[in-house]
N, C-alpha and C. Protein backbone atom coordinates (compact mmCIF):
# COMPACT_ATOMS: atom_id res chain seq x y z
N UNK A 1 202.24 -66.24 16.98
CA UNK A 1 202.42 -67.39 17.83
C UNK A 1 203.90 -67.61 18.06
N UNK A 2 204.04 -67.65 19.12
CA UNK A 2 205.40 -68.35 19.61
C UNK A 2 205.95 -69.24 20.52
N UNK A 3 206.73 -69.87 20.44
CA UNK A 3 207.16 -71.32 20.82
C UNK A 3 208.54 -71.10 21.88
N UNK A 4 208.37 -71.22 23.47
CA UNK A 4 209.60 -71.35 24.13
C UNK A 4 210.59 -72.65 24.36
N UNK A 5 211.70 -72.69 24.40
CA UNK A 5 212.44 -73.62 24.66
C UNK A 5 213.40 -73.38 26.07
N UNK A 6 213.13 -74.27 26.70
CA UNK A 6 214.27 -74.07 28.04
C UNK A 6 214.62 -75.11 28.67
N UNK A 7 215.70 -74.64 29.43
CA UNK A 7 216.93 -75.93 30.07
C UNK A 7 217.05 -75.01 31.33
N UNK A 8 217.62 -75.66 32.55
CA UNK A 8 218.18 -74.56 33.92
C UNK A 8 219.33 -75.86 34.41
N UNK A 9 220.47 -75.13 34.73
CA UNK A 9 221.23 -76.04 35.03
C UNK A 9 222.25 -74.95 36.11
N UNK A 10 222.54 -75.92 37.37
CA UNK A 10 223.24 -75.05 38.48
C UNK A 10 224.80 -74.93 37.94
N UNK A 11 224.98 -73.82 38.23
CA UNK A 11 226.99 -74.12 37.30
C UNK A 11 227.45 -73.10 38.87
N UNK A 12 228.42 -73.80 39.18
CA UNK A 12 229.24 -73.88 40.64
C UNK A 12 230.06 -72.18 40.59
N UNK A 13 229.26 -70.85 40.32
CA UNK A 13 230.08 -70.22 40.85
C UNK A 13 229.68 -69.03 41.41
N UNK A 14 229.69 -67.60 41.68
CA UNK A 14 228.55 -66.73 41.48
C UNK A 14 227.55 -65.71 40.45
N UNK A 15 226.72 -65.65 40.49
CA UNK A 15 225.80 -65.45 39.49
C UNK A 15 226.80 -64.26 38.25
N UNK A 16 227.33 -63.52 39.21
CA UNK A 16 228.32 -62.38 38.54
C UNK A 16 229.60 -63.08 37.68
N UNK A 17 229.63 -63.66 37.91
CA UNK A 17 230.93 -64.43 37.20
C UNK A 17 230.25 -65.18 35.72
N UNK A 18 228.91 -66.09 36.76
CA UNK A 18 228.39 -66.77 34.93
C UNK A 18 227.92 -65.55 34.25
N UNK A 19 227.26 -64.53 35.07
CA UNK A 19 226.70 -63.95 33.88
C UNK A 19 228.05 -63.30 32.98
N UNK A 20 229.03 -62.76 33.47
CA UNK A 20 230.42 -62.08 32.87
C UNK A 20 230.45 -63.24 31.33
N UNK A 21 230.17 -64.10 31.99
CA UNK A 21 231.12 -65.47 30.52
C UNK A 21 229.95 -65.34 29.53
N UNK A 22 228.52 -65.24 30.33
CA UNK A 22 227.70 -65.22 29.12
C UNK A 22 227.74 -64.67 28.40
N UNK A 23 227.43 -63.37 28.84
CA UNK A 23 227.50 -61.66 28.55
C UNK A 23 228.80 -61.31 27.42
N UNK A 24 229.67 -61.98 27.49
CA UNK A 24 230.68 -62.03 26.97
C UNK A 24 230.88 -62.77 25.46
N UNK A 25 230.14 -62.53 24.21
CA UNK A 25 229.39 -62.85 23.35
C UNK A 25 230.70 -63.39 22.59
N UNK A 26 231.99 -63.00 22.75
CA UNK A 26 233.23 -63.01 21.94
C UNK A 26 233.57 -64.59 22.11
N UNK A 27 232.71 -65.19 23.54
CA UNK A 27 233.20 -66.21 23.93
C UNK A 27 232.01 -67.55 23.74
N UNK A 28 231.18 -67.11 23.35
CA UNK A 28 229.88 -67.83 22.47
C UNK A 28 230.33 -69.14 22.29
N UNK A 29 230.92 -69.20 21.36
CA UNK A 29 231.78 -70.32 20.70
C UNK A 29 232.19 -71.92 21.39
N UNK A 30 233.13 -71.01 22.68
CA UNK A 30 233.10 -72.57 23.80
C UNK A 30 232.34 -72.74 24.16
N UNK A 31 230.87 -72.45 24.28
CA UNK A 31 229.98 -72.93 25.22
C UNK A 31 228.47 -73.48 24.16
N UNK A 32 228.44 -73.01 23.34
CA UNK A 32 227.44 -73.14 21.91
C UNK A 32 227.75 -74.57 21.09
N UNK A 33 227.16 -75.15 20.99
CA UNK A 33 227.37 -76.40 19.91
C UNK A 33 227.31 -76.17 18.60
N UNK A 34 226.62 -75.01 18.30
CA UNK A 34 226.12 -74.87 17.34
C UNK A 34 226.44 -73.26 16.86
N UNK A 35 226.70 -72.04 17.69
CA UNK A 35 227.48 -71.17 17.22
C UNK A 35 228.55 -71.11 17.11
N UNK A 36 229.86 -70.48 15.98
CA UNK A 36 231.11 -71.10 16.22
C UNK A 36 232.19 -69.97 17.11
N UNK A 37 231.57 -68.59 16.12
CA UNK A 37 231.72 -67.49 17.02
C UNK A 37 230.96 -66.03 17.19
N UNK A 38 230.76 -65.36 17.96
CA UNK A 38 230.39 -63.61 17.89
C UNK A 38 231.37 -62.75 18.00
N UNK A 39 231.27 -61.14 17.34
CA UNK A 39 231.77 -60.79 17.24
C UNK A 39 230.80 -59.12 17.50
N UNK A 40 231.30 -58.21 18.35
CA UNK A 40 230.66 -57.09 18.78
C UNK A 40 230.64 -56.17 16.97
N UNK A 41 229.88 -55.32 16.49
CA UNK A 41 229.48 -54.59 15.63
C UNK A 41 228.88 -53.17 15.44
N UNK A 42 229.12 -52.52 14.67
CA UNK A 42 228.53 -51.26 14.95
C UNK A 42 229.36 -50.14 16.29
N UNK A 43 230.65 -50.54 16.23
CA UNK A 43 231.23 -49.72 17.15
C UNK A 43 230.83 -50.43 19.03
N UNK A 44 230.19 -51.41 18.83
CA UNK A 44 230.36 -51.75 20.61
C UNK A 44 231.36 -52.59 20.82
N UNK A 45 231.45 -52.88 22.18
CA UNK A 45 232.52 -53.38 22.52
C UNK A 45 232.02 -54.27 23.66
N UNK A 46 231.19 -54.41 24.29
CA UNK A 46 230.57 -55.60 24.89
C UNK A 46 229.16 -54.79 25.08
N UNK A 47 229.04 -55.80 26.88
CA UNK A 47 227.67 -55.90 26.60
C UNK A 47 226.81 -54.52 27.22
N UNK A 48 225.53 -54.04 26.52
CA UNK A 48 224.35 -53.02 26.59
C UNK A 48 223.85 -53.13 26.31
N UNK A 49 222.12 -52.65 26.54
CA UNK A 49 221.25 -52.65 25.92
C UNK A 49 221.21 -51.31 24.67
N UNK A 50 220.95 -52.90 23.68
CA UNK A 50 221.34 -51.75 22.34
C UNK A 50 222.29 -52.64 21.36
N UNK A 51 223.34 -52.56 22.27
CA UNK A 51 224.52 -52.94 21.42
C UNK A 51 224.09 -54.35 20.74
N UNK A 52 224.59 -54.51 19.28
CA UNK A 52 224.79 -55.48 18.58
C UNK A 52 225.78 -56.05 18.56
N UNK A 53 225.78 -57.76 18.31
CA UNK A 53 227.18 -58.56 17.51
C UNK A 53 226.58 -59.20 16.39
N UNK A 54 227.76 -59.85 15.63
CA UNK A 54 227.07 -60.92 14.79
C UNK A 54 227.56 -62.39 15.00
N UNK A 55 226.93 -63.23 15.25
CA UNK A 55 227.31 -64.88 15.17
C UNK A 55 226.63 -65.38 14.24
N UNK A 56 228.49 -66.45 14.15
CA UNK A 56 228.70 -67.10 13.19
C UNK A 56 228.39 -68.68 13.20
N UNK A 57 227.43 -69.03 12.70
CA UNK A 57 227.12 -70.68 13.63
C UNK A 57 227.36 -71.83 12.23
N UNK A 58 227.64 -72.62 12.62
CA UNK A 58 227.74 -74.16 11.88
C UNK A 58 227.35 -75.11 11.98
N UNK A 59 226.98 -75.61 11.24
CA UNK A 59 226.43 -77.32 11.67
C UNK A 59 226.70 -78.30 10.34
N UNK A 60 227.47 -79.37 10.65
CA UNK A 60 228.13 -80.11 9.97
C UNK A 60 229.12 -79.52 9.21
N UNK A 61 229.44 -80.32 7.68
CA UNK A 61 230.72 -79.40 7.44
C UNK A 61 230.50 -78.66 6.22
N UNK A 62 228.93 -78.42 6.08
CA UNK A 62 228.55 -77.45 5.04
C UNK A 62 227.73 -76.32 5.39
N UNK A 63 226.94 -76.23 6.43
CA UNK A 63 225.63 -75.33 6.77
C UNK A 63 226.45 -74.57 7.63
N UNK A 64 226.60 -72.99 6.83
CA UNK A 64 227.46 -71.88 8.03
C UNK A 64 226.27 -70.63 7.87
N UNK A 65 225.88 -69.86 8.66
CA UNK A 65 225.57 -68.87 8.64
C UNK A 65 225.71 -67.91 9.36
N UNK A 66 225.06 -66.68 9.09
CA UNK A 66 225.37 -65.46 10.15
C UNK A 66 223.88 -64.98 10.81
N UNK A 67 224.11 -64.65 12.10
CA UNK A 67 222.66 -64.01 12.50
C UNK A 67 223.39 -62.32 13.02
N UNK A 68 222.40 -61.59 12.63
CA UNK A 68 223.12 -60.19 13.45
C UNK A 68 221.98 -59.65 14.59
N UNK A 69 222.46 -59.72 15.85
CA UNK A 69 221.60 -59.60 17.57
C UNK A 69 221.95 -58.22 18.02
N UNK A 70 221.11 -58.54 18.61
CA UNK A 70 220.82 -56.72 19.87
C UNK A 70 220.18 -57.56 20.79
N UNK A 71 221.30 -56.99 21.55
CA UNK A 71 221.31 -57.23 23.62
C UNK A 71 219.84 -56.39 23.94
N UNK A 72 219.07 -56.88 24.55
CA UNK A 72 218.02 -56.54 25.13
C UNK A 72 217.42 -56.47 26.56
N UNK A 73 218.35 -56.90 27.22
CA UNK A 73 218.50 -57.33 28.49
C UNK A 73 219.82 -57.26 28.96
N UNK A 74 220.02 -56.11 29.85
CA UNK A 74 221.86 -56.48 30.31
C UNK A 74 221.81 -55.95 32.31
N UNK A 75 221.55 -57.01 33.07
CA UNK A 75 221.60 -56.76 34.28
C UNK A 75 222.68 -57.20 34.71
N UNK A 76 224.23 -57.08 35.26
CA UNK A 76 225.03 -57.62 35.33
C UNK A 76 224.39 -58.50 36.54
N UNK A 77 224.86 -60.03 36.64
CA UNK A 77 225.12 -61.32 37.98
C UNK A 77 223.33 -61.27 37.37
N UNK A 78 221.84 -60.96 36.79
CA UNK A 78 220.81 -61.16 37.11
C UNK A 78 219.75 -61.51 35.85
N UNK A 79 220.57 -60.67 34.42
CA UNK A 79 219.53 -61.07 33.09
C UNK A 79 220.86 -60.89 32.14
N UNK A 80 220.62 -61.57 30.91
CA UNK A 80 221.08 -60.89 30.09
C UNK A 80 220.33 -61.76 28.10
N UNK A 81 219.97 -61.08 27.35
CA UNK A 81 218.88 -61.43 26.44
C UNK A 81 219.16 -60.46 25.47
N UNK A 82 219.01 -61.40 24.04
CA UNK A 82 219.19 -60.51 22.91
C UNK A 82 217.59 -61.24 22.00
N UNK A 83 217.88 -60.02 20.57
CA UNK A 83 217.23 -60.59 19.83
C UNK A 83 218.04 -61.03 18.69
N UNK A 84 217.54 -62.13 17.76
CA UNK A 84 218.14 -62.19 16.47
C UNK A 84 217.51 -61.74 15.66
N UNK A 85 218.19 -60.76 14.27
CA UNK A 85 217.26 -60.55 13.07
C UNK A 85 217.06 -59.09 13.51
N UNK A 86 216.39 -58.65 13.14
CA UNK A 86 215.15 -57.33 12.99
C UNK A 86 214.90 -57.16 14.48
N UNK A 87 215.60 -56.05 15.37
CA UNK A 87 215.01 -55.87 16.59
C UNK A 87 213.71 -55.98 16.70
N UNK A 88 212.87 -55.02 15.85
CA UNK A 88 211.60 -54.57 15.30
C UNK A 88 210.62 -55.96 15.30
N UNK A 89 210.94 -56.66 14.58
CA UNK A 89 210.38 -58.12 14.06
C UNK A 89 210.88 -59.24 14.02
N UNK A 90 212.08 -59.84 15.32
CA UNK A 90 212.85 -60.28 15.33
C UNK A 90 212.40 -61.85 15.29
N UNK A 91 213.34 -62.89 14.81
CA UNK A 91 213.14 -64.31 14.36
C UNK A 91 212.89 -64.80 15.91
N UNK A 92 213.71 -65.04 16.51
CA UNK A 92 214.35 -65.02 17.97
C UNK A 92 214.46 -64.59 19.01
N UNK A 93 214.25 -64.69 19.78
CA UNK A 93 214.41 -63.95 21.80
C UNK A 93 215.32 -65.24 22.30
N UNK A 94 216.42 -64.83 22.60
CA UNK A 94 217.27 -65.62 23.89
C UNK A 94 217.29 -64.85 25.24
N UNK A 95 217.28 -65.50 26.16
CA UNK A 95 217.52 -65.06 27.65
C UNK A 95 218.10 -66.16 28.11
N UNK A 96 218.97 -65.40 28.95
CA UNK A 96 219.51 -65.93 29.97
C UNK A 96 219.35 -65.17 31.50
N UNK A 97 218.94 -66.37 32.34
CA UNK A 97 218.63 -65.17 34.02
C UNK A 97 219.23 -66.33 35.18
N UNK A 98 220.00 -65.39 35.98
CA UNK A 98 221.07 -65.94 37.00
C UNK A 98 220.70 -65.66 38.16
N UNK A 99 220.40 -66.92 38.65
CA UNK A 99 220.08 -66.85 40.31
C UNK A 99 220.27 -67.21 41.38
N UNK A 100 220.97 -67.03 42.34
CA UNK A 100 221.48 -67.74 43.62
C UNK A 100 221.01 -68.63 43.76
N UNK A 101 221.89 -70.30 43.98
CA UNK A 101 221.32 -71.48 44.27
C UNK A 101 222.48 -72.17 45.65
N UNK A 102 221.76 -73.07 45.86
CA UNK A 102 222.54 -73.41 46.97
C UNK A 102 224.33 -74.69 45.73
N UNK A 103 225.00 -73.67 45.91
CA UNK A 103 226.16 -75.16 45.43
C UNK A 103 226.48 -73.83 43.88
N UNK A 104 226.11 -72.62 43.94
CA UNK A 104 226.55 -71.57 42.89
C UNK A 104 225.37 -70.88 42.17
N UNK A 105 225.15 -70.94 41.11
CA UNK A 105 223.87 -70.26 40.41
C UNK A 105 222.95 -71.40 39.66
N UNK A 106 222.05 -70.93 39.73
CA UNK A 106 220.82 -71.99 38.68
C UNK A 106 220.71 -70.68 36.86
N UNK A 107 221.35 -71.29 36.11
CA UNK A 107 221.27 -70.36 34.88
C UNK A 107 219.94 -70.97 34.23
N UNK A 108 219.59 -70.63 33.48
CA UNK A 108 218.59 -70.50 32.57
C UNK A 108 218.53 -69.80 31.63
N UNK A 109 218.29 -71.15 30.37
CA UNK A 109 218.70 -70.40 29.05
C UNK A 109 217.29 -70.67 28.13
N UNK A 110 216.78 -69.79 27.75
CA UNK A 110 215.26 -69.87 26.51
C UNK A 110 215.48 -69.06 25.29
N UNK A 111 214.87 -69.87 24.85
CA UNK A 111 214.93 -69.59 23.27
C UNK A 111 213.79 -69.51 22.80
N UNK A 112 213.09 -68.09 22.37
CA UNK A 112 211.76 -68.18 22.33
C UNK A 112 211.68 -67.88 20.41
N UNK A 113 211.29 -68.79 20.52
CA UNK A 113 210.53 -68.70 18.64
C UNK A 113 209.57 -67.83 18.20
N UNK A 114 209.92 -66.64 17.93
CA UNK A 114 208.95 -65.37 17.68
C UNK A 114 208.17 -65.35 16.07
N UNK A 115 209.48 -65.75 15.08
CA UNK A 115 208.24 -65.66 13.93
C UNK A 115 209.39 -66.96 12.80
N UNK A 116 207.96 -67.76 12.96
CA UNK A 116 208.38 -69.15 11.72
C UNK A 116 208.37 -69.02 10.40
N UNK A 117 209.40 -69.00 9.43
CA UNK A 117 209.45 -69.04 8.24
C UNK A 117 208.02 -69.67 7.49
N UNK A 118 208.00 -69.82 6.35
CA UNK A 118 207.07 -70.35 5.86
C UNK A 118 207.48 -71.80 5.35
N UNK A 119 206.83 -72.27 5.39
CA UNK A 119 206.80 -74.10 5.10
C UNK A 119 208.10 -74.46 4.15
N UNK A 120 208.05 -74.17 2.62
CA UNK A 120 209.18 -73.89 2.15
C UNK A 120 210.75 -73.83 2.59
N UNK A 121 210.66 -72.32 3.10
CA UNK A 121 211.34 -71.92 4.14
C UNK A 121 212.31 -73.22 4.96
N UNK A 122 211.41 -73.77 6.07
CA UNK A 122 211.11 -74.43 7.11
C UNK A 122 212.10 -75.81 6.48
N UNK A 123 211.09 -75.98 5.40
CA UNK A 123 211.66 -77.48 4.66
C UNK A 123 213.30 -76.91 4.27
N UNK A 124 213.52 -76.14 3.63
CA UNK A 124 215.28 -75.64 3.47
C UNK A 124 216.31 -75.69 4.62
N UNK A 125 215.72 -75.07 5.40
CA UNK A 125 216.52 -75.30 6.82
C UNK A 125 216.85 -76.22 6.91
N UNK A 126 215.38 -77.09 6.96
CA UNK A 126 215.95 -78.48 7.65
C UNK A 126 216.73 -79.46 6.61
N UNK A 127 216.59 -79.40 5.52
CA UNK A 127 217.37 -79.66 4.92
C UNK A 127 219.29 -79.78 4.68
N UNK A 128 219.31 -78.34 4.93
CA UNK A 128 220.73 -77.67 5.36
C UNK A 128 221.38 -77.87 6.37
N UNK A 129 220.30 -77.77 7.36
CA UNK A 129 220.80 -78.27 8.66
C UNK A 129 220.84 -79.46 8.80
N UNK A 130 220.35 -80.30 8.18
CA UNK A 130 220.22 -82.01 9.09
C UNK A 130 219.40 -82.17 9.66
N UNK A 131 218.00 -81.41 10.13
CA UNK A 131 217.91 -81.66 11.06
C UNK A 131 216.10 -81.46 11.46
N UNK A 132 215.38 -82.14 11.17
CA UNK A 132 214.00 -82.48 10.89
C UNK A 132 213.00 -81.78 11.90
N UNK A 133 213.48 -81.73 13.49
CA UNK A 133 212.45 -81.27 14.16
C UNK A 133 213.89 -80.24 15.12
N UNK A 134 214.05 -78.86 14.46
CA UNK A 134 214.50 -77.90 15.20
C UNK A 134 214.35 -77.56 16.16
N UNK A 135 213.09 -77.58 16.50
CA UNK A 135 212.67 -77.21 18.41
C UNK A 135 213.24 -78.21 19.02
N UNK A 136 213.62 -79.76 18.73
CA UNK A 136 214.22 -80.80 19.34
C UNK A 136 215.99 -80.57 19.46
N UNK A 137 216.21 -79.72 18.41
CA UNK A 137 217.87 -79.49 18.41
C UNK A 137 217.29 -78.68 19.27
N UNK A 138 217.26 -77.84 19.26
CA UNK A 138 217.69 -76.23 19.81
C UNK A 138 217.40 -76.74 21.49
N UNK A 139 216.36 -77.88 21.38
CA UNK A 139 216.72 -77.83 23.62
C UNK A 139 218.10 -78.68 23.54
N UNK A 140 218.08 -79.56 22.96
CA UNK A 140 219.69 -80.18 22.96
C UNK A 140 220.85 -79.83 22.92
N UNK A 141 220.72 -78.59 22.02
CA UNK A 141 222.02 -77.73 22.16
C UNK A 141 221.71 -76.91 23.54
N UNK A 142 220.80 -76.19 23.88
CA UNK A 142 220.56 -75.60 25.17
C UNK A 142 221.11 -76.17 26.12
N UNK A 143 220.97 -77.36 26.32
CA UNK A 143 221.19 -78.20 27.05
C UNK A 143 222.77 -78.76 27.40
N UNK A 144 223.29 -79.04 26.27
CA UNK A 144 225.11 -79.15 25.75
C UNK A 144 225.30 -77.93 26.29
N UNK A 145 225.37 -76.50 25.76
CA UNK A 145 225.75 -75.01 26.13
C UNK A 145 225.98 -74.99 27.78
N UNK A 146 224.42 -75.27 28.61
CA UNK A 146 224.41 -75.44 30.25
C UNK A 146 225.33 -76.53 30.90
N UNK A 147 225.65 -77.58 30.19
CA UNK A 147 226.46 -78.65 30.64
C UNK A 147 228.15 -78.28 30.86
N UNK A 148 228.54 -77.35 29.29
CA UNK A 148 229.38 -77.04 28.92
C UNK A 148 229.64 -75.62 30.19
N UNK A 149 228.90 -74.63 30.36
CA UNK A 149 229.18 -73.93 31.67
C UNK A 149 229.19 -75.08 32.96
N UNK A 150 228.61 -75.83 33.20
CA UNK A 150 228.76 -76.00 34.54
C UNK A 150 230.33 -76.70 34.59
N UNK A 151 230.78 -77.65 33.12
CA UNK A 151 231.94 -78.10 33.34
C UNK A 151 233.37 -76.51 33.69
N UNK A 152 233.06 -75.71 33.05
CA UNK A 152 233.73 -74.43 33.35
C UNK A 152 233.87 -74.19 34.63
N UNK A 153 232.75 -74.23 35.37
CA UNK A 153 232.05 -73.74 36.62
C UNK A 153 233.09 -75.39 37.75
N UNK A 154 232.83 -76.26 37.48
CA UNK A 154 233.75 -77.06 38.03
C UNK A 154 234.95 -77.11 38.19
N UNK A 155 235.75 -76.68 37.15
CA UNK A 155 237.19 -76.83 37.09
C UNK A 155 237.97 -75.43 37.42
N UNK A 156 236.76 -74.59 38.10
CA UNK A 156 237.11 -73.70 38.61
C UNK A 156 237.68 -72.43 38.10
N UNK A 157 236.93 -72.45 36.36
CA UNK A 157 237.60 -71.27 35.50
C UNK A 157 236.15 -70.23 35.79
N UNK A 158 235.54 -69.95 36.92
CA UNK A 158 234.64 -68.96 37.15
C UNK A 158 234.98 -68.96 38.95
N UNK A 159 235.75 -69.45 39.71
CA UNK A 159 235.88 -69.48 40.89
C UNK A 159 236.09 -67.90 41.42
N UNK A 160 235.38 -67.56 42.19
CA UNK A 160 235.45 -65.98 43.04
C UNK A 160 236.89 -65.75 43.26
């Protein structure tokens, strides 16, 4: 069983440009509330299908961890999607898909919940994290992340 989460928000520039910033995993950090940074691994150097990074995420001023991803999706200006964890059996599916809108692109970001810890588990997290109903963070940060591009997308640091 799995659980999607999604947000779509228009960010003012062309699809090739947001996808470049997405795609661009080194840069995670400004746009993530909740990751602090990525870093390419295993000899890549951006983005392919295949290639891995690892991010480094935080929340408050004790809960740090690492997830290690594989790009699963790399269409430049049209997809781009990794997994977290275990390609094979992975925790996580993110996508992102970029599409001509009138006023720049409509992005779209999901976060699909592939496999839930066990109760235990579940209760630790939330513990660590702060944070009681995770599917409720994770659209909120989705949501902050899309806000945080379109302010990019305004001030004209993605302008053609």
């Amino acid at each position: 069983m799995s659980d999607s989460i999604s947000a779509s928000a228009v960010v003012e520039a062309a699809p090739e440009k947001v996808w470049a910033l997405v795609a661009d995993v080194t840069r995670m950090g400004e746009w993530s509330p909740e990751c602090a940074e990525c870093s390419w691994v295993d000899g890549a150097t951006g983005p392919e299908v295949g290639a891995r990074f690892r991010g480094r995420n935080k929340r408050g001023p004790l809960a740090r961890w690492s997830t290690t991803c594989t790009v699963t999706a790399c269409e430049p200006g049209r997809s781009f999607a990794f997994s977290v964890g275990d390609p094979d059996s992975p925790e996580t599916l993110w996508r992102y898909s970029f599409v001509p809108a009138t006023g720049g692109t409509m992005v779209t970001e999901t976060c699909e919940i592939v496999r839930r810890g066990n109760v235990a588990y579940r209760v630790v997290t939330a513990l660590a994290l702060g944070v009681l109903d995770r599917e409720a963070d994770l659209q909120r940060n989705i949501e902050r992340t899309l806000q945080r591009l379109q302010v990019a997308g305004r001030a004209g640091a993605l302008a053609d």
